[in-house]
C-alpha atoms as a PDB file:
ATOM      1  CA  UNK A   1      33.818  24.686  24.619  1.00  0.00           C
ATOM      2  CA  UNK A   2      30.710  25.436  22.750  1.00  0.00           C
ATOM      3  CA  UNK A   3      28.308  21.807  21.860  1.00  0.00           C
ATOM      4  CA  UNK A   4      26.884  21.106  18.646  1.00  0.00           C
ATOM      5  CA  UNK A   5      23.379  23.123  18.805  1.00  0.00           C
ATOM      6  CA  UNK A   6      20.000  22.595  16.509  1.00  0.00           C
ATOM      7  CA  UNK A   7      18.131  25.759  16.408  1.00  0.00           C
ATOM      8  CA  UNK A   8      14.260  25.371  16.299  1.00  0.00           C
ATOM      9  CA  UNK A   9      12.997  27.864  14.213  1.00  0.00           C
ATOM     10  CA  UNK A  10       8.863  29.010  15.153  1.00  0.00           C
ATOM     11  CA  UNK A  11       7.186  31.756  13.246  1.00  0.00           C
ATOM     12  CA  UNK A  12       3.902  32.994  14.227  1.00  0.00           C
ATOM     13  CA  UNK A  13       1.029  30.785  12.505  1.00  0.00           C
ATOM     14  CA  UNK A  14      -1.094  33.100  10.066  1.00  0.00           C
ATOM     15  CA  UNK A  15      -5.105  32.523  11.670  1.00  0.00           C
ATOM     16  CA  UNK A  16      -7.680  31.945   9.023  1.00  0.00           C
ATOM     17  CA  UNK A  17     -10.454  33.927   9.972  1.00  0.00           C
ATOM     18  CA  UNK A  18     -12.798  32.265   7.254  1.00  0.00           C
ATOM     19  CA  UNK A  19     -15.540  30.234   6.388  1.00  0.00           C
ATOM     20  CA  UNK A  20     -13.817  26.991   4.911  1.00  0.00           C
ATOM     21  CA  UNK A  21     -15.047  27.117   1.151  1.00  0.00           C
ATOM     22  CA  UNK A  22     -18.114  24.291   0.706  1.00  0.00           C
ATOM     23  CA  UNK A  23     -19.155  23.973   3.918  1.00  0.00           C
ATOM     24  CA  UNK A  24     -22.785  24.145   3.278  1.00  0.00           C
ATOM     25  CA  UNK A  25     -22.267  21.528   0.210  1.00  0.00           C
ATOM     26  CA  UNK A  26     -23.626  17.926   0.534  1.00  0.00           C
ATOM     27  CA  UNK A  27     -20.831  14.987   0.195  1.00  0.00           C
ATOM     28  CA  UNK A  28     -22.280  13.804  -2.990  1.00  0.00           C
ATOM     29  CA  UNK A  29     -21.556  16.908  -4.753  1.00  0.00           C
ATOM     30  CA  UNK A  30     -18.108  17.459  -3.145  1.00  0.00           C
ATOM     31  CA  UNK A  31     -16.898  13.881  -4.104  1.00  0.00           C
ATOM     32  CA  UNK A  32     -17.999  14.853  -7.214  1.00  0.00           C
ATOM     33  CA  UNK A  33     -15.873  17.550  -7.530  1.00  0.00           C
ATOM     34  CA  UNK A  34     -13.101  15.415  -5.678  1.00  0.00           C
ATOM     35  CA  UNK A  35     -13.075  12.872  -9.069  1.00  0.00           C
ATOM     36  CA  UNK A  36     -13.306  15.220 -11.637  1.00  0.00           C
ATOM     37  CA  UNK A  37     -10.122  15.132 -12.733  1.00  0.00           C
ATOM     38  CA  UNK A  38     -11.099  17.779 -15.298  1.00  0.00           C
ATOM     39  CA  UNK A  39     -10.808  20.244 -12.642  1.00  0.00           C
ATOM     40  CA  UNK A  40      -7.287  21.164 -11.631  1.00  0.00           C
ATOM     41  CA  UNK A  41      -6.034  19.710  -8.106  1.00  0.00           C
ATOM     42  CA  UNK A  42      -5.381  23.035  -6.709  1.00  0.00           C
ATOM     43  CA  UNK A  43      -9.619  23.345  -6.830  1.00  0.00           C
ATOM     44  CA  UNK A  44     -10.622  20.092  -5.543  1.00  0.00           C
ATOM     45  CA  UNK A  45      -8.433  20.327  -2.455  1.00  0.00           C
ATOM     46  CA  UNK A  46     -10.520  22.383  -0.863  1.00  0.00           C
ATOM     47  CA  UNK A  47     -12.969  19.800  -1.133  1.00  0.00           C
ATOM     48  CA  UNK A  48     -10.887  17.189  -0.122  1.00  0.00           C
ATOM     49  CA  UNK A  49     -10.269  19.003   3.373  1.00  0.00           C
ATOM     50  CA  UNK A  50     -14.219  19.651   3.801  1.00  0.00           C
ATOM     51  CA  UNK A  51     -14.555  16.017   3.585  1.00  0.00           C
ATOM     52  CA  UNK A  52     -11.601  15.478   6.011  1.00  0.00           C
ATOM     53  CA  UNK A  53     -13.218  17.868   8.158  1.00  0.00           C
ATOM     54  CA  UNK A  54     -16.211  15.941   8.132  1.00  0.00           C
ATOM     55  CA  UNK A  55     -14.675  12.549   8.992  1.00  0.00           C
ATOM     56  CA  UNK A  56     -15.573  11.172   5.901  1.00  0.00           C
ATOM     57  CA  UNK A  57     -14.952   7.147   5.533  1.00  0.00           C
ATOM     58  CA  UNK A  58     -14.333   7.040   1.966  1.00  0.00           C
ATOM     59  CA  UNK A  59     -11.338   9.496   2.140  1.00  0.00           C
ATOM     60  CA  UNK A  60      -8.579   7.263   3.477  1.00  0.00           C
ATOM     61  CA  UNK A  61      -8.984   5.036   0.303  1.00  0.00           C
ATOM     62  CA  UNK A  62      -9.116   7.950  -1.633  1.00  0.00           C
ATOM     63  CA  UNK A  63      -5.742   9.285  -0.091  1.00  0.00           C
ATOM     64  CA  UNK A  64      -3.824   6.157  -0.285  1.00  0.00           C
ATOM     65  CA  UNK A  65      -4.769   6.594  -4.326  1.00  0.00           C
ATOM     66  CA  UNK A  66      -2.990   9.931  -4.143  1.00  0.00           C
ATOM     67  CA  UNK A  67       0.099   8.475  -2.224  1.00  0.00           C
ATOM     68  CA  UNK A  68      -0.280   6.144  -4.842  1.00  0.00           C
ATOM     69  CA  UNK A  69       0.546   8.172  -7.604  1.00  0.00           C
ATOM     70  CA  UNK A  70       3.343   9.187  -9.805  1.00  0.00           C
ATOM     71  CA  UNK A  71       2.268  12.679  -9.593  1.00  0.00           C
ATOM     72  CA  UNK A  72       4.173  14.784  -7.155  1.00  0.00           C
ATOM     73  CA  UNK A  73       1.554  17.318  -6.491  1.00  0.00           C
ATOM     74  CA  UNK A  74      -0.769  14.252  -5.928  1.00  0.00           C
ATOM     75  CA  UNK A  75       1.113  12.945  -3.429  1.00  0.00           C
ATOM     76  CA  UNK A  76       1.467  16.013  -1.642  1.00  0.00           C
ATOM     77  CA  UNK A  77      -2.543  16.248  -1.408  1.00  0.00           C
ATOM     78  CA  UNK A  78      -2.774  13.417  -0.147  1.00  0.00           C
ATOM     79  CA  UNK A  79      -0.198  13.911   2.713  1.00  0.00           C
ATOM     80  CA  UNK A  80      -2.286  17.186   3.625  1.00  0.00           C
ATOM     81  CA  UNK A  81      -5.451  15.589   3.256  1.00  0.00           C
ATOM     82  CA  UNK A  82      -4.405  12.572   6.143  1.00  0.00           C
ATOM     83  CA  UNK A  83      -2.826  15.075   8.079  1.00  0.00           C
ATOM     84  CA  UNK A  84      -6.383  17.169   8.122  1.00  0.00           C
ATOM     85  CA  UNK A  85      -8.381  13.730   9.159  1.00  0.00           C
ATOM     86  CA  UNK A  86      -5.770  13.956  11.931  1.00  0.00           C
ATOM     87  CA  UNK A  87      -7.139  10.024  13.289  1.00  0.00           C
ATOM     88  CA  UNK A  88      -4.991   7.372  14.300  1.00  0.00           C
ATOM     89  CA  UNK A  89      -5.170   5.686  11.072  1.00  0.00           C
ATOM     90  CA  UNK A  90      -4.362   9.006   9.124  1.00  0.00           C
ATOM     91  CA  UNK A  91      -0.930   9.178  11.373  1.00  0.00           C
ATOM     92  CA  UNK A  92      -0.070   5.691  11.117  1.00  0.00           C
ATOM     93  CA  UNK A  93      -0.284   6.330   7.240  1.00  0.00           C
ATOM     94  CA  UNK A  94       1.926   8.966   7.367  1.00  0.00           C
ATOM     95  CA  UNK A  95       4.326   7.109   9.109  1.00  0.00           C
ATOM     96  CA  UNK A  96       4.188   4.851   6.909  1.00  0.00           C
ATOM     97  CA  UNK A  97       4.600   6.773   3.720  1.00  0.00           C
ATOM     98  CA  UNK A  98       7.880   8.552   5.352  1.00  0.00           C
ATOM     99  CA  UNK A  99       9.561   5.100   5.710  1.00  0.00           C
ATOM    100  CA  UNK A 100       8.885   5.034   1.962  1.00  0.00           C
ATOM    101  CA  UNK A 101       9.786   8.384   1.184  1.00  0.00           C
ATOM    102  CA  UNK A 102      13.326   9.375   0.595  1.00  0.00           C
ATOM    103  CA  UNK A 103      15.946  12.585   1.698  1.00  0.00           C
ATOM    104  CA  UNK A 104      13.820  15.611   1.176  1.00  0.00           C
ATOM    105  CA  UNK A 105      10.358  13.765   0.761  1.00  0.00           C
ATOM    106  CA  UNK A 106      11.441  12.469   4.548  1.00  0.00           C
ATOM    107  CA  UNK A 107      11.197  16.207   5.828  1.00  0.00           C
ATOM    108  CA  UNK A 108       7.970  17.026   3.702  1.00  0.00           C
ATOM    109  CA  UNK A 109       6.535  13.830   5.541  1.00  0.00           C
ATOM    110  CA  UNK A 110       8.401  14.781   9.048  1.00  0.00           C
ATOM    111  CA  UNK A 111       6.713  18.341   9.173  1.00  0.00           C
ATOM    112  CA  UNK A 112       3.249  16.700   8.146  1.00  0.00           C
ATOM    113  CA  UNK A 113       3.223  14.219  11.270  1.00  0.00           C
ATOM    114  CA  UNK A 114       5.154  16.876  13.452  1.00  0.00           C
ATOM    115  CA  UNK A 115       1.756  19.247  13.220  1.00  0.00           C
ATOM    116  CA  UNK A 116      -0.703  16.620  14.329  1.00  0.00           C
ATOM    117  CA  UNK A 117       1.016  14.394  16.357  1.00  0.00           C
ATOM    118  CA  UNK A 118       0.082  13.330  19.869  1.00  0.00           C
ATOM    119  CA  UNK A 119       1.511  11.181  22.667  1.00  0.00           C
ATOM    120  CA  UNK A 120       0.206   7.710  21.237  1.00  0.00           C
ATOM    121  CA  UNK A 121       2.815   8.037  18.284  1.00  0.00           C
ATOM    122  CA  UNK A 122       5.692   9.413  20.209  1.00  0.00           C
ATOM    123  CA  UNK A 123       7.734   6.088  19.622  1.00  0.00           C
ATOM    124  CA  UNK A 124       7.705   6.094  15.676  1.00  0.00           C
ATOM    125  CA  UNK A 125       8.210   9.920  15.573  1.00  0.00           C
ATOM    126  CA  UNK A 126      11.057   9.755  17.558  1.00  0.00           C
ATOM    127  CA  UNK A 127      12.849   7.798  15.277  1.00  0.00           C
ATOM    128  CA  UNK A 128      11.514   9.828  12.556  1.00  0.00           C
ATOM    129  CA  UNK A 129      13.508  12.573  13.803  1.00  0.00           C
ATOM    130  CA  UNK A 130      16.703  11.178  14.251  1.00  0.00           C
ATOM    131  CA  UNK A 131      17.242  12.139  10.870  1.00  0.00           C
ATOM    132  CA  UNK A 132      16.925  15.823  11.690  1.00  0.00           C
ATOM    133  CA  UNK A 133      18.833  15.554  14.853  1.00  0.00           C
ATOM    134  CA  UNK A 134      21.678  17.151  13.666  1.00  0.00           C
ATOM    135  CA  UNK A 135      23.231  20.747  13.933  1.00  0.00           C
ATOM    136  CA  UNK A 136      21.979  23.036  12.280  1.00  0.00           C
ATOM    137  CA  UNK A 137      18.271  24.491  11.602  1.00  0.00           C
ATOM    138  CA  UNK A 138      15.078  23.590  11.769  1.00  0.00           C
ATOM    139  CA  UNK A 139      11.662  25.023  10.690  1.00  0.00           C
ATOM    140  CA  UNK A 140       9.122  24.116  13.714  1.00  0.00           C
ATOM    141  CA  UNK A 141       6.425  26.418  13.149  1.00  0.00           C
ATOM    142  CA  UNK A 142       2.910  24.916  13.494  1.00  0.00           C
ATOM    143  CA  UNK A 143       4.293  21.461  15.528  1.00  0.00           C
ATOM    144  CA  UNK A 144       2.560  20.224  18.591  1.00  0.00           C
ATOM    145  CA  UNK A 145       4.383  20.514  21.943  1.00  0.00           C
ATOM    146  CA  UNK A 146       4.723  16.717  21.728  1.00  0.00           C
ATOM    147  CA  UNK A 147       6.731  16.777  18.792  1.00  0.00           C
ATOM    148  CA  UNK A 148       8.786  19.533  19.821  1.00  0.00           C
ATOM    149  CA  UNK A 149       9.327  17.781  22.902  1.00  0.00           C
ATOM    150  CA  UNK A 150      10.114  14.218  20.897  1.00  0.00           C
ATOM    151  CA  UNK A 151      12.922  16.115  18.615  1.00  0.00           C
ATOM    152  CA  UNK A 152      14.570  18.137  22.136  1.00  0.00           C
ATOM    153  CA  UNK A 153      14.829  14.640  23.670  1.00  0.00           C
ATOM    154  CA  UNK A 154      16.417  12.799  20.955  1.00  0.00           C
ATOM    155  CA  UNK A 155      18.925  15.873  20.592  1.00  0.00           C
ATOM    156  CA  UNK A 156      19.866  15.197  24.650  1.00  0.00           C
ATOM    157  CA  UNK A 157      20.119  11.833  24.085  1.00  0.00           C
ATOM    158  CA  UNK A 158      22.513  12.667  21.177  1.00  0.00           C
ATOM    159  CA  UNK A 159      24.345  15.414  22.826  1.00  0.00           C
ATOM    160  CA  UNK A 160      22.911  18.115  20.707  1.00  0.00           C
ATOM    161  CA  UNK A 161      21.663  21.461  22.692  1.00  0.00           C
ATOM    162  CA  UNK A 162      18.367  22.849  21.409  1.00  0.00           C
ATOM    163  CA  UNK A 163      17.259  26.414  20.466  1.00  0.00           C
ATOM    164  CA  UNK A 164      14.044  28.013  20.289  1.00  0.00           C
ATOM    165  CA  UNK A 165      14.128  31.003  17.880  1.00  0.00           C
ATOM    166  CA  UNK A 166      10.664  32.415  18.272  1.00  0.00           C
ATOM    167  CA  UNK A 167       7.543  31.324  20.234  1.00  0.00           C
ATOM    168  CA  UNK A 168       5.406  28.335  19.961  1.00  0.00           C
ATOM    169  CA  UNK A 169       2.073  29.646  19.284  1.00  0.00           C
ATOM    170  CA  UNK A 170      -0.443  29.085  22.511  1.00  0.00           C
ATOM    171  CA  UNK A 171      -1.805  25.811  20.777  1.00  0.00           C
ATOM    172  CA  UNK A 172       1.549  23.688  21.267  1.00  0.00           C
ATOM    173  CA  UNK A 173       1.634  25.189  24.398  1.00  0.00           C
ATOM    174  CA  UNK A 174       0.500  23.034  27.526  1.00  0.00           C
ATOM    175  CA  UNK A 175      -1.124  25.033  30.053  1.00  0.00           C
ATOM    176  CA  UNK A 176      -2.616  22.663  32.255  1.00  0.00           C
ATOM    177  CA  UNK A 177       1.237  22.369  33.904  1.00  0.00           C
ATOM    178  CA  UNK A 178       2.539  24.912  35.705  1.00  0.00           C
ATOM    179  CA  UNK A 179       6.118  26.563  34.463  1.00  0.00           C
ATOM    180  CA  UNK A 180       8.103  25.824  37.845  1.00  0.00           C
ATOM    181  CA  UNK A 181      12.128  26.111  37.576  1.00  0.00           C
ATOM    182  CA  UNK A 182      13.118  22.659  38.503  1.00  0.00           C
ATOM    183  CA  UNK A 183      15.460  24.572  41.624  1.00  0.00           C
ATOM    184  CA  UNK A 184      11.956  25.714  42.807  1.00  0.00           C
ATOM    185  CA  UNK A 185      10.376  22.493  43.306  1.00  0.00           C
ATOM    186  CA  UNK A 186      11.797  22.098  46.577  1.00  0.00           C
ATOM    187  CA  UNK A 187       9.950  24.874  47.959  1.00  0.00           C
ATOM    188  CA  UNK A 188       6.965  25.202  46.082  1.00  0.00           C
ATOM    189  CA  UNK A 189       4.160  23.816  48.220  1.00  0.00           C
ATOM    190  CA  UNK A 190       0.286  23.451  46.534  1.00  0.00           C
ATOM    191  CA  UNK A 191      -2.101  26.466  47.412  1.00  0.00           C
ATOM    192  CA  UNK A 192      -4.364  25.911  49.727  1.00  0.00           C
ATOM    193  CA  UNK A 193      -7.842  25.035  49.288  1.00  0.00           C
END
């Protein structure tokens, strides 16, 4: 008898070898840019990650404008924009905006938190992902090992087998523990120093 099996699909991530656009451009000019809503969103959201990148503490209002707004594309900047300030707050936004969000806009939000999220917001992701716990397929690429590891374990818990098609690029990866087979354990023994 076969079980019920969700397949975790992982392509390789695409490296950009790049200078990030504006980098050398002071924060005045780039929020400039940012509210010039004469220039189309596609060319201010490179701006918008520059500030990210530089922890900026006006962009969190900013965002919650965008999540604000009726505007689709709008939203979805400012989804990418909290996911690149990566901080606590940014996460606990996103969270946030998925229990607002609903059916497909749940994924979109999912796959957002899934790519920057860490141990201290294992609890609300892993009832995030109860949603996707189902058979079938799922795209994975780019998620950290936590939330690949958050999604396997609510699958065992709900009797759903997991399958990784691909590899989890080296980042998700956790090398600082070795691989041991758990029938090894009783032998292994530490080297010695």
């Amino acid at each position: 008898m076969t079980h019920p099996q969700l397949r975790l699909l992982s392509k390789p991530l695409q490296v950009k070898d790049h200078t990030p656009l504006y980098v050398d451009v002071d924060g005045a000019r780039l929020w400039d840019l940012v509210n010039d809503n004469t220039v189309h969103l596609l060319l201010r959201k490179p701006a918008l990650l520059e500030l990210a990148r530089r922890n900026d503490p006006d962009l969190m209002d900013y965002c919650e404008q965008l999540l604000a707004s009726d505007d689709y594309e709008n939203w979805l900047t400012g989804l990418t924009t909290l996911s690149a300030i990566g901080s606590h707050d940014a996460v606990d936004r996103l969270i946030l905006a998925y229990a607002h969000a609903l059916n497909e806009d749940r994924k979109i939000v999912l796959s957002v938190v899934a790519k920057i999220l860490t141990a201290e917001h294992v609890k609300p992701f892993s009832i995030m992902v109860r949603e996707v716990a189902i058979p079938g397929e799922i795209d994975i690429t780019g998620w950290t090992r936590v939330a690949v590891s958050t999604l396997q374990d609510v699958c065992k818990r709900f009797g759903l087998e997991t399958a990784i098609i691909g590899n989890l690029p080296d980042s998700t990866q956790d090398v600082s523990e070795p691989n041991i087979p758990i029938d090894d354990l009783a032998s292994f023994t530490p080297p010695d120093n």
